[in-house]
Structure formats: C-alpha cells, structure tokens
C-alpha atoms as a PDB file:
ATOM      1  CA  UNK A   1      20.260-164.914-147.363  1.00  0.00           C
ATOM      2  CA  UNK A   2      19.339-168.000-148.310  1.00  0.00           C
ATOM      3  CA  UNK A   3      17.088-168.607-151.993  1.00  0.00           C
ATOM      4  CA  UNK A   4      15.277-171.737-153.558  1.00  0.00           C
ATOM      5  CA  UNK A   5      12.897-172.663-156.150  1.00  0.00           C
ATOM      6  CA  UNK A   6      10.449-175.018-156.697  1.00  0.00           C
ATOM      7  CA  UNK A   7       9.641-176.482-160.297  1.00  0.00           C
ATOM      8  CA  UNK A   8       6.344-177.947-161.273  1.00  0.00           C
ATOM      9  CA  UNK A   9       7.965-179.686-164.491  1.00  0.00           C
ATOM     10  CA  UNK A  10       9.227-176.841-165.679  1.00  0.00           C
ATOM     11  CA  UNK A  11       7.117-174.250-164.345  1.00  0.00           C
ATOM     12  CA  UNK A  12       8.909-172.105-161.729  1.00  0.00           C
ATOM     13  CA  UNK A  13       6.239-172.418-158.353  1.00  0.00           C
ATOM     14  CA  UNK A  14       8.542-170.804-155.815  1.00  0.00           C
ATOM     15  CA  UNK A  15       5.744-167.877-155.321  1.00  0.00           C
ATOM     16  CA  UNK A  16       3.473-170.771-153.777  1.00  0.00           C
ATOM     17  CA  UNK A  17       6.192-171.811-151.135  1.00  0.00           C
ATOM     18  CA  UNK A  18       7.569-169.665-148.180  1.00  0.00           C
ATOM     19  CA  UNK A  19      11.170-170.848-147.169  1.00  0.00           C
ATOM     20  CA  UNK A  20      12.009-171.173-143.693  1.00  0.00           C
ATOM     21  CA  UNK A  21      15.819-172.115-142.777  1.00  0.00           C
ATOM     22  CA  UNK A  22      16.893-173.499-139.674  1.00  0.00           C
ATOM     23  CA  UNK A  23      20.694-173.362-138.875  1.00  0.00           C
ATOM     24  CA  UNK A  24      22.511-176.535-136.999  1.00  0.00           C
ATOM     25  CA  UNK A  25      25.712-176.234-134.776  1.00  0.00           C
ATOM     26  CA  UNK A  26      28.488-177.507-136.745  1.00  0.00           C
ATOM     27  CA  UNK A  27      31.303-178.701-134.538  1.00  0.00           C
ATOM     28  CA  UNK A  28      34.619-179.717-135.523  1.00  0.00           C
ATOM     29  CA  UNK A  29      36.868-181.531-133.413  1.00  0.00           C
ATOM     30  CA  UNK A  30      40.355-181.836-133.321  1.00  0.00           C
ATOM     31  CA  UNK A  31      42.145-184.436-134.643  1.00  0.00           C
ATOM     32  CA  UNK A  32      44.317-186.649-131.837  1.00  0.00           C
ATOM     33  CA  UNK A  33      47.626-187.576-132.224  1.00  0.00           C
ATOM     34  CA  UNK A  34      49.962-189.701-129.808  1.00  0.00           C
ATOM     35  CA  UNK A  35      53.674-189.703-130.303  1.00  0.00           C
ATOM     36  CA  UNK A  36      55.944-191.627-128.666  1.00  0.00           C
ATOM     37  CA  UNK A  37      59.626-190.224-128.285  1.00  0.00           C
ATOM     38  CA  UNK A  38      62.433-192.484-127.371  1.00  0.00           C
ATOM     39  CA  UNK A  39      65.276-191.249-124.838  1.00  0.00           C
ATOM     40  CA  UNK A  40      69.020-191.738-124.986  1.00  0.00           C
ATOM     41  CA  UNK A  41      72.250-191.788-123.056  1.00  0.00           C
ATOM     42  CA  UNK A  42      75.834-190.983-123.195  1.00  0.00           C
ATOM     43  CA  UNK A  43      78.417-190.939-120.860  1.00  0.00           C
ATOM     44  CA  UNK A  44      79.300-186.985-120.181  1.00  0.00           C
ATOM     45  CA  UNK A  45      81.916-185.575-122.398  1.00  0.00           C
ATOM     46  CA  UNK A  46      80.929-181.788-122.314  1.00  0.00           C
ATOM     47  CA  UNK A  47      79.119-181.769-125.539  1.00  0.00           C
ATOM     48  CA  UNK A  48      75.297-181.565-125.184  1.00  0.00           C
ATOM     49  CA  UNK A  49      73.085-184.588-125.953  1.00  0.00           C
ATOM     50  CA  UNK A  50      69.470-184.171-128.124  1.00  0.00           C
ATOM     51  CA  UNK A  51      67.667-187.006-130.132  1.00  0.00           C
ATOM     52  CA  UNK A  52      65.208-185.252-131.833  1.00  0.00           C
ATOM     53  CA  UNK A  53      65.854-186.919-135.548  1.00  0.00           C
ATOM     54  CA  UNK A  54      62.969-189.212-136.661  1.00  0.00           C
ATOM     55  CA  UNK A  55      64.825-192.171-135.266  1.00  0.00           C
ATOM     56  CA  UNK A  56      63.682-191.068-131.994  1.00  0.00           C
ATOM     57  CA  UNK A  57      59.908-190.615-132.455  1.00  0.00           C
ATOM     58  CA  UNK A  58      57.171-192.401-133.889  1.00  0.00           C
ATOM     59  CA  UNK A  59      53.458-191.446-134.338  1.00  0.00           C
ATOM     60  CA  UNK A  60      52.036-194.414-131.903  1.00  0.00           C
ATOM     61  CA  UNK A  61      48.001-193.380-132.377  1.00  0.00           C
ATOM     62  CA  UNK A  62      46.115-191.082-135.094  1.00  0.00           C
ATOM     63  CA  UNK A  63      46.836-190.164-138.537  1.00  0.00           C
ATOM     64  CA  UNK A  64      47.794-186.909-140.390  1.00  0.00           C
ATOM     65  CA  UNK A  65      45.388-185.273-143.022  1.00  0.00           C
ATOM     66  CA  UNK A  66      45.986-185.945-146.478  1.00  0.00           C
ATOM     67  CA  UNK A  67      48.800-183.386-147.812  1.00  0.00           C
ATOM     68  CA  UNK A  68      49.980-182.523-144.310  1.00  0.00           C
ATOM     69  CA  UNK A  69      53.221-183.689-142.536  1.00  0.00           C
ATOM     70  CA  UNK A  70      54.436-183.671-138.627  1.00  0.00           C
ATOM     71  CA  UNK A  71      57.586-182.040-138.507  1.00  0.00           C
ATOM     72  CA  UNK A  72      59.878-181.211-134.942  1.00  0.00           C
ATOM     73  CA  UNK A  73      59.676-177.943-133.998  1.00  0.00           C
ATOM     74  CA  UNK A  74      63.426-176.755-133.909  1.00  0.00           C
ATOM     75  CA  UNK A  75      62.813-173.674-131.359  1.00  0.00           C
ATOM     76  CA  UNK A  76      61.921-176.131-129.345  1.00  0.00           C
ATOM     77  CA  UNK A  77      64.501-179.210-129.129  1.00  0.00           C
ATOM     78  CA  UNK A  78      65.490-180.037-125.116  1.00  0.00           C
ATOM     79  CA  UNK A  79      69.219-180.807-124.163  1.00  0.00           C
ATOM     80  CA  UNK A  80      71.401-181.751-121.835  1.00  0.00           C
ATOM     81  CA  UNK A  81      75.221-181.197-120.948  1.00  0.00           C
ATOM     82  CA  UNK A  82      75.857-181.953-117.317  1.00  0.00           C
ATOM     83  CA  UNK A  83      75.341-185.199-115.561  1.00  0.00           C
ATOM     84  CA  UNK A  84      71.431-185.484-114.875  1.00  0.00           C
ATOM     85  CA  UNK A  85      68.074-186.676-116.476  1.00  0.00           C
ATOM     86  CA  UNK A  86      65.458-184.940-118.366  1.00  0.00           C
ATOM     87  CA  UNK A  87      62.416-185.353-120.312  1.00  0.00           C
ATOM     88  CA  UNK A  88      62.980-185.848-124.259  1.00  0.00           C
ATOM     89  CA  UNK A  89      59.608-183.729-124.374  1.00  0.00           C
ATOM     90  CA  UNK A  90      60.119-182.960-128.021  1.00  0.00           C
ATOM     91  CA  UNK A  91      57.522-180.143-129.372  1.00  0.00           C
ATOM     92  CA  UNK A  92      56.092-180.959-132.758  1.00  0.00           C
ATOM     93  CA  UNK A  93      54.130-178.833-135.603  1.00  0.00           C
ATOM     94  CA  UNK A  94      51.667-180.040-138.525  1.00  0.00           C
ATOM     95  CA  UNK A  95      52.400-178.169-141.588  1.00  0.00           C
ATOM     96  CA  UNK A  96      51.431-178.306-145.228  1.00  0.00           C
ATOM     97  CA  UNK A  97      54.120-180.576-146.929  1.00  0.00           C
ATOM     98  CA  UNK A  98      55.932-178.036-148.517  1.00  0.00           C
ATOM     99  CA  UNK A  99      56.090-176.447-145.272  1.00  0.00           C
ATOM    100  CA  UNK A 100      53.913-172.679-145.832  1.00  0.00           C
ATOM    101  CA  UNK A 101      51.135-173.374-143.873  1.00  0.00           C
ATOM    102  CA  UNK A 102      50.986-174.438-140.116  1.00  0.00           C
ATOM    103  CA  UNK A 103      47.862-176.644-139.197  1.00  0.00           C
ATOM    104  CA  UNK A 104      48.682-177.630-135.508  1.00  0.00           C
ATOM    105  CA  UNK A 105      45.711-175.942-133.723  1.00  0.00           C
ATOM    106  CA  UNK A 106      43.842-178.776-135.679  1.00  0.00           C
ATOM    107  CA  UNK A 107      45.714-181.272-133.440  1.00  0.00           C
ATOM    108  CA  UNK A 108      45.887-182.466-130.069  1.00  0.00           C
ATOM    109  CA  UNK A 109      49.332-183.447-129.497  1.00  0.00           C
ATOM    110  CA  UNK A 110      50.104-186.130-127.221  1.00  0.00           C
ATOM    111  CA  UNK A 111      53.813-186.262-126.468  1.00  0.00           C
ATOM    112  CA  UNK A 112      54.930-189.240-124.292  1.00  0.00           C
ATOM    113  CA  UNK A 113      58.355-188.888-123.469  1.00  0.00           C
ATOM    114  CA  UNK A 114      61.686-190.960-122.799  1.00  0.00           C
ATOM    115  CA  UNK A 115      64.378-189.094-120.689  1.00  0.00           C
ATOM    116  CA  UNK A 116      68.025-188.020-121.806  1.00  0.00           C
ATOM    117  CA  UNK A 117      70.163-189.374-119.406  1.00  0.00           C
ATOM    118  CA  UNK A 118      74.109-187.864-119.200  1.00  0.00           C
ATOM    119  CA  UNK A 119      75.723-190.043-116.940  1.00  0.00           C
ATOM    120  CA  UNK A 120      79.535-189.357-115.317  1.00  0.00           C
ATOM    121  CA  UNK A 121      82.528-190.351-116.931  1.00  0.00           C
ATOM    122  CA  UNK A 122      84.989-192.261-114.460  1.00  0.00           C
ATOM    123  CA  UNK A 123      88.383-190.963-114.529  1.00  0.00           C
ATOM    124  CA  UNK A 124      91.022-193.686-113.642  1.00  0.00           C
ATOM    125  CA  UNK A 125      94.582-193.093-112.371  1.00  0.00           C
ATOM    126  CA  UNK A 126      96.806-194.773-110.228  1.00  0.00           C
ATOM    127  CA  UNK A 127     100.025-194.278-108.919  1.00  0.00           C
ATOM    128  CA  UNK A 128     102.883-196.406-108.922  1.00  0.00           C
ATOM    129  CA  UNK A 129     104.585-198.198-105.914  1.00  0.00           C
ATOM    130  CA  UNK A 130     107.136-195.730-104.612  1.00  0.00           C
ATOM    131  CA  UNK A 131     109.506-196.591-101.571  1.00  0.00           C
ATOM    132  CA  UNK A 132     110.987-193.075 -99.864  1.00  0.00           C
ATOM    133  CA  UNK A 133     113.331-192.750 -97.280  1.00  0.00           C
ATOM    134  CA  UNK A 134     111.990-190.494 -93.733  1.00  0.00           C
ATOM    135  CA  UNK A 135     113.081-187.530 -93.552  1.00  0.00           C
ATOM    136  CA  UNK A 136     110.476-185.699 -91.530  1.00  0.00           C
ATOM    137  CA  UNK A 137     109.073-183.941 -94.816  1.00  0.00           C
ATOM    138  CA  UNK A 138     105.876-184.297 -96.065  1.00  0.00           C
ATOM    139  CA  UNK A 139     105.893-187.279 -99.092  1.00  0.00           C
ATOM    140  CA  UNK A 140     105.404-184.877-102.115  1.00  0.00           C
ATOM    141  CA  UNK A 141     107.272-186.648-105.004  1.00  0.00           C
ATOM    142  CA  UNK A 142     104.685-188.658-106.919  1.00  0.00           C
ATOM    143  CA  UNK A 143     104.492-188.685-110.573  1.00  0.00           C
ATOM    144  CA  UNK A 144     102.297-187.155-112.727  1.00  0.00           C
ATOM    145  CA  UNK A 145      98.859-188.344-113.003  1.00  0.00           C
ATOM    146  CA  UNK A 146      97.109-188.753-116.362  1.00  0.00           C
ATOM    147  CA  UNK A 147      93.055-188.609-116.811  1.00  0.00           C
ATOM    148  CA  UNK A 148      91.645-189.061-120.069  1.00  0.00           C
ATOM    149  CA  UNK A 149      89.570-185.824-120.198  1.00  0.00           C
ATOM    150  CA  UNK A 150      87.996-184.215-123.209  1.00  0.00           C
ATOM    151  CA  UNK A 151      89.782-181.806-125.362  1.00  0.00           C
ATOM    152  CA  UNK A 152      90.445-178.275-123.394  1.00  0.00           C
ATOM    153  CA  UNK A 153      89.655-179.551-120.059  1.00  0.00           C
ATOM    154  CA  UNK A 154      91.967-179.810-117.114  1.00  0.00           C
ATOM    155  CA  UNK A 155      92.218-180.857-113.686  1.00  0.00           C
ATOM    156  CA  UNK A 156      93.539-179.533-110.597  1.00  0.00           C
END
C-alpha cells in the first residue's frame, strides 16, 4: 500500500488530497557480452588437447558489473584426442568475485569460437639396401623397423 503526506509549512494537509498510484513496467535487460576464443593445434600424440586458460579468450564486446568476474566453466571444457577438428566452444559463468554467487542469467553470452585442430603425426622408416640371393622363397629378412611413437604404443 502505498502512503504520502502533504505539508502546508508544517501543517500536515494529507486529509485534503486523495492519492492515486499508477504502476509502470519496469524492464530489465540483459547485459551482452561477446567473447572471442582462440583455437590451437598439435600434432597427435595420444594426449588430449584443450585451451581453455585465459590466454585463449578475450572479452571482445561488453563489460562485467562492478564486483563480478567471468570465469570458464570447468564442467564444460571441449577436447580432443584423435586426429580431427572441433569447435573451442568454451562455456563461461559470471560469478561474484569471490566466487558464491552465480549471475549468468544476467548475461547474454556470445561465444565465437576457434577450432582445436589434432593433426597426424608422420611416422618415418626406411629400410636399408639389401641384395639376396633367389632361392624361390619369399624375401622375409629385413631389419627391424623403428617409428618414433609415444610412450606405450606399438605397431604391428
């Protein structure tokens, strides 16, 4: 319920005065934000490749309220092992700067992503000049070829 009173001086005069309140639409709009996030590639090596540190993102358009921060959201980091592309689509969050309090519904993200790229790694061997002798038997007596693999793999 809403109250007021009028003063004459400082004679109350409310009693001559009949208050009528009219409500407006308040709308609140969120806040944009555009974030650029860089790619990366690596030759494969069985190990998965992310960039998700703040080396690979910047905030291109907007600005963060006063006591807030933009943070990655770690449930949410994309990766890649095997030879192929994706989208660095990194998710982000807008929390209170010590962290308590999440304010991303106030935001509308914009993510504008780079890929991670794994490309293949090119094994090289060859095999040394070798003279044989017929002898109607298949040539089996090469040496042993070496490939510089990464640790625990093996080839056939």
């Amino acid at each position: 319920m809403f109250t007021a009173r009028v003063f004459n001086g400082t004679t109350d005069v409310s009693s001559n005065y009949e208050f009528v309140l009219s409500y407006g639409i308040i709308e609140i709009y969120k806040r944009s934000l555009k974030i650029n996030v860089y790619g990366e590639t690596k030759e494969y090596d069985g190990t998965k490749l992310e960039a998700y540190s703040e080396e690979y993102y910047e905030l291109a358009q907007g600005e963060i309220v006063s006591g807030q921060k933009l943070i990655v959201d770690i449930n949410n980091i994309p990766s890649i092992t095997n030879v192929g592309t994706i989208k660095n689509n990194i998710k982000f969050k807008v929390v209170s700067l010590n962290g308590a309090v999440e304010y991303s519904n106030n935001y509308n993200i914009k993510v504008v992503a780079d890929d991670l790229e794994v490309t293949p790694k090119t094994l090289e061997a060859s095999i040394e000049d070798m003279t044989s002798v017929y002898d109607g038997h298949e040539f089996t007596d090469f040496k042993q070829l070496e490939f510089d693999l990464p640790a625990g793999f093996t080839y056939d």
